[in-house]
C-alpha atoms as a PDB file:
ATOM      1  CA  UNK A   1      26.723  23.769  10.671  1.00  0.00           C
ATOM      2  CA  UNK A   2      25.861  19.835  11.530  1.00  0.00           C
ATOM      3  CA  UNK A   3      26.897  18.537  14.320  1.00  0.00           C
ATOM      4  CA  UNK A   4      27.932  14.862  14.564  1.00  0.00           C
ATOM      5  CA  UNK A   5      25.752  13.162  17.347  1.00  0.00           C
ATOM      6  CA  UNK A   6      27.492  10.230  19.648  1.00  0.00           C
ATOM      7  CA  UNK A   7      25.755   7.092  20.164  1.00  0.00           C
ATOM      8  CA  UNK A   8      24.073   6.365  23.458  1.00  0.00           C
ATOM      9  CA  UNK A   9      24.373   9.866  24.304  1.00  0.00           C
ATOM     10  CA  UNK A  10      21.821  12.470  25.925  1.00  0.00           C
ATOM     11  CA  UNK A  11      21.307  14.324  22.666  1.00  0.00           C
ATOM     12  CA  UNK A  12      20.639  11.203  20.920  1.00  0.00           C
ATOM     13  CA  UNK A  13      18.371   9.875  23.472  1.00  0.00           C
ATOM     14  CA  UNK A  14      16.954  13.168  23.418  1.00  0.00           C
ATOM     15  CA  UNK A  15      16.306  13.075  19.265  1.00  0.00           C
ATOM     16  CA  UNK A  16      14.993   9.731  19.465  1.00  0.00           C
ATOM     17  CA  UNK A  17      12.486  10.982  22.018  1.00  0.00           C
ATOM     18  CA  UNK A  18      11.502  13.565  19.695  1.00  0.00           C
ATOM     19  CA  UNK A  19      10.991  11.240  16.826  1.00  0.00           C
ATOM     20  CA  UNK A  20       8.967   9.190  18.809  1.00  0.00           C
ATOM     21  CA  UNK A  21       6.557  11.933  19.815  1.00  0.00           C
ATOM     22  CA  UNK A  22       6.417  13.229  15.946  1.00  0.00           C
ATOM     23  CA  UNK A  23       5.090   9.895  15.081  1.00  0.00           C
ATOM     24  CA  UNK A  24       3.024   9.535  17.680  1.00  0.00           C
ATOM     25  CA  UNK A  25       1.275  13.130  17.403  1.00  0.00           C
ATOM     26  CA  UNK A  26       1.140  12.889  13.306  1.00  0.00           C
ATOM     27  CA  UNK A  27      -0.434   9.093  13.483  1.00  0.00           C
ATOM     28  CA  UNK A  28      -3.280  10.738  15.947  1.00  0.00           C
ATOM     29  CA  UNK A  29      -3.645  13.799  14.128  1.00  0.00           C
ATOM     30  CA  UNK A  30      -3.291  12.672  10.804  1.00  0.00           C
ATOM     31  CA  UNK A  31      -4.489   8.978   9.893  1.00  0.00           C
ATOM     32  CA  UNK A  32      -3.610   8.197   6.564  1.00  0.00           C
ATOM     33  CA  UNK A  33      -6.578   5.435   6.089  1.00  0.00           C
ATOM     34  CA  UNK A  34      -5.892   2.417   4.050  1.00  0.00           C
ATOM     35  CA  UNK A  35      -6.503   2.442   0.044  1.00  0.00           C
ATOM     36  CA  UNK A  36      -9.318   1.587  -1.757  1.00  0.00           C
ATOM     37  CA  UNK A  37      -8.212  -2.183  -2.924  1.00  0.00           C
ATOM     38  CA  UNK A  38      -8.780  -1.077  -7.047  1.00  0.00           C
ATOM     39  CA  UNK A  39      -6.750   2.072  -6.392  1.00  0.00           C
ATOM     40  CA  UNK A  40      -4.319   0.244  -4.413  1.00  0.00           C
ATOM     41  CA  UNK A  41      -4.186  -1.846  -7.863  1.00  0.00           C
ATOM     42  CA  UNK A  42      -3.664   0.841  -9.813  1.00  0.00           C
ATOM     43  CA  UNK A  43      -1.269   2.821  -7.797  1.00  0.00           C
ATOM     44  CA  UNK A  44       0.912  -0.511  -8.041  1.00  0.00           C
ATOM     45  CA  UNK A  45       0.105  -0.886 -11.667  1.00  0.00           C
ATOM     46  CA  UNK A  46       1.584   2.235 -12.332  1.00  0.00           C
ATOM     47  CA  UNK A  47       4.835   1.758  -9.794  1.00  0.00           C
ATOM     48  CA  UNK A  48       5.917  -1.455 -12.090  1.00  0.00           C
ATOM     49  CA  UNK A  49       4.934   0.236 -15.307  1.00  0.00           C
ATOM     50  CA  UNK A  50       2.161  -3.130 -15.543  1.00  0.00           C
ATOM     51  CA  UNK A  51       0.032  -2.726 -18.397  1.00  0.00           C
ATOM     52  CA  UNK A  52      -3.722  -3.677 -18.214  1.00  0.00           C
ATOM     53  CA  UNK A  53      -3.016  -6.860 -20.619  1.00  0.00           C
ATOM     54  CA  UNK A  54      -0.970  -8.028 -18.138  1.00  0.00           C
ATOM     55  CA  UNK A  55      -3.412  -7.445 -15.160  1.00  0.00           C
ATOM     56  CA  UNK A  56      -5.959  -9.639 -17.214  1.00  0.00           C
ATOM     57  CA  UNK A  57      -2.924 -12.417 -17.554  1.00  0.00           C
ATOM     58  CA  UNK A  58      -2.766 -12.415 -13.577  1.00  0.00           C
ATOM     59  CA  UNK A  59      -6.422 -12.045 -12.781  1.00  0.00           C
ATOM     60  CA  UNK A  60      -7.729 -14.297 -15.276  1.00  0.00           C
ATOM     61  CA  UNK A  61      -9.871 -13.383 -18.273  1.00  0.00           C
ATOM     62  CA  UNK A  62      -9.851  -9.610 -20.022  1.00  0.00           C
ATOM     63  CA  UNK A  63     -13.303  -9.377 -19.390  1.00  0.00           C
ATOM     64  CA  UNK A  64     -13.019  -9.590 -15.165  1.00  0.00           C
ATOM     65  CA  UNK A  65     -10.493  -6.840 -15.711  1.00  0.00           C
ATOM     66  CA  UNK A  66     -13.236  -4.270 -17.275  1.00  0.00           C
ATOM     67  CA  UNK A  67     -15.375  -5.829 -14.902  1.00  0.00           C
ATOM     68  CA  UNK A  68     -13.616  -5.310 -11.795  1.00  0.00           C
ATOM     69  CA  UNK A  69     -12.742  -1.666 -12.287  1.00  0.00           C
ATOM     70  CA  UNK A  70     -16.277  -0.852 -13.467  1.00  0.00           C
ATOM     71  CA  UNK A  71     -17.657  -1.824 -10.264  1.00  0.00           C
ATOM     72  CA  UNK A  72     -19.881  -4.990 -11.939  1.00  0.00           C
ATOM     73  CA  UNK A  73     -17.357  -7.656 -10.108  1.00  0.00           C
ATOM     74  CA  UNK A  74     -15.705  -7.385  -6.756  1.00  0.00           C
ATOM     75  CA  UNK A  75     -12.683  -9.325  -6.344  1.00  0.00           C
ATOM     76  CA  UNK A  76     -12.734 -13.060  -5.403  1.00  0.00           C
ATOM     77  CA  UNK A  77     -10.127 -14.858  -3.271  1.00  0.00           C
ATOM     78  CA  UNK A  78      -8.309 -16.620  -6.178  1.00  0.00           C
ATOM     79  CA  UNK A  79      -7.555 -13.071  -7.410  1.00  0.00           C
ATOM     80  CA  UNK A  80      -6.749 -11.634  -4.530  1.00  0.00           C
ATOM     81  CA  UNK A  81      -4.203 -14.259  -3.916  1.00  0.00           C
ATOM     82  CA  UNK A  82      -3.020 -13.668  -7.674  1.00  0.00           C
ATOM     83  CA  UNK A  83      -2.859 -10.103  -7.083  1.00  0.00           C
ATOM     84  CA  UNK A  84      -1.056 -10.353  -3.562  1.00  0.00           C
ATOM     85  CA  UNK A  85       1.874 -12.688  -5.449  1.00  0.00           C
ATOM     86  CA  UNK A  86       2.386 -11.264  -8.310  1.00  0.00           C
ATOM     87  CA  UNK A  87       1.809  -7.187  -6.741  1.00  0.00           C
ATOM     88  CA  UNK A  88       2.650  -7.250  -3.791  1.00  0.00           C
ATOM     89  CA  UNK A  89      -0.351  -5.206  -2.410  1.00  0.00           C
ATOM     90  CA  UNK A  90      -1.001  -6.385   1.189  1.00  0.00           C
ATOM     91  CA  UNK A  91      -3.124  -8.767   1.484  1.00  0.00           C
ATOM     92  CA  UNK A  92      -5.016  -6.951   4.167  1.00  0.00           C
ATOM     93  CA  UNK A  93      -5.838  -4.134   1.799  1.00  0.00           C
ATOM     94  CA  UNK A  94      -7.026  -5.998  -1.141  1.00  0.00           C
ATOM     95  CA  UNK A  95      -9.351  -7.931   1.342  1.00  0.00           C
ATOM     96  CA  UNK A  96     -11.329  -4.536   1.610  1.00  0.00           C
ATOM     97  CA  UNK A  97     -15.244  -3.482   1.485  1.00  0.00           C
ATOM     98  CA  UNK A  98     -14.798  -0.766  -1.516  1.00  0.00           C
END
């Protein structure tokens, strides 16, 4: 049976503590590291149902595409700005050694 909780009151305090020390213990034990930034493109790829000719519109030339995910090019800034706007993968991620 579920039990309605009140707001502001010892059993809520009490669940929000518990929360708190959920996070806290599964961050420490269990880091989930950032992506690699080509899966990360991917993964997104994927999520909006992008397909690869229209990765090569926002990165620039077909060829940097093949390039890119066969390891012969890394990304430059220009794409990772492209990729950023028109993604929305974190900058921070795409700016990754891989």
């Amino acid at each position: 049976m579920q039990k309605d909780i009140k707001k502001g009151s010892d059993e809520e305090n009490e669940l929000e503590i518990l929360v708190l020390l959920i996070q806290k213990y599964e961050t420490e034990k269990y880091p989930i590291p950032s992506p690699n930034p080509l899966e990360a493109i991917k993964f997104r790829m994927e999520q909006l149902g992008i397909s690869e000719a229209k990765l090569s519109g926002i990165i620039g030339y077909r060829s940097r595409k093949s390039e890119l995910f066969s390891g012969a090019r890394k990304l430059n800034l220009n794409m990772i700005r492209k990729l950023h706007e028109a993604l929305h993968i974190p900058a921070d991620v795409l700016i990754r050694e891989y």
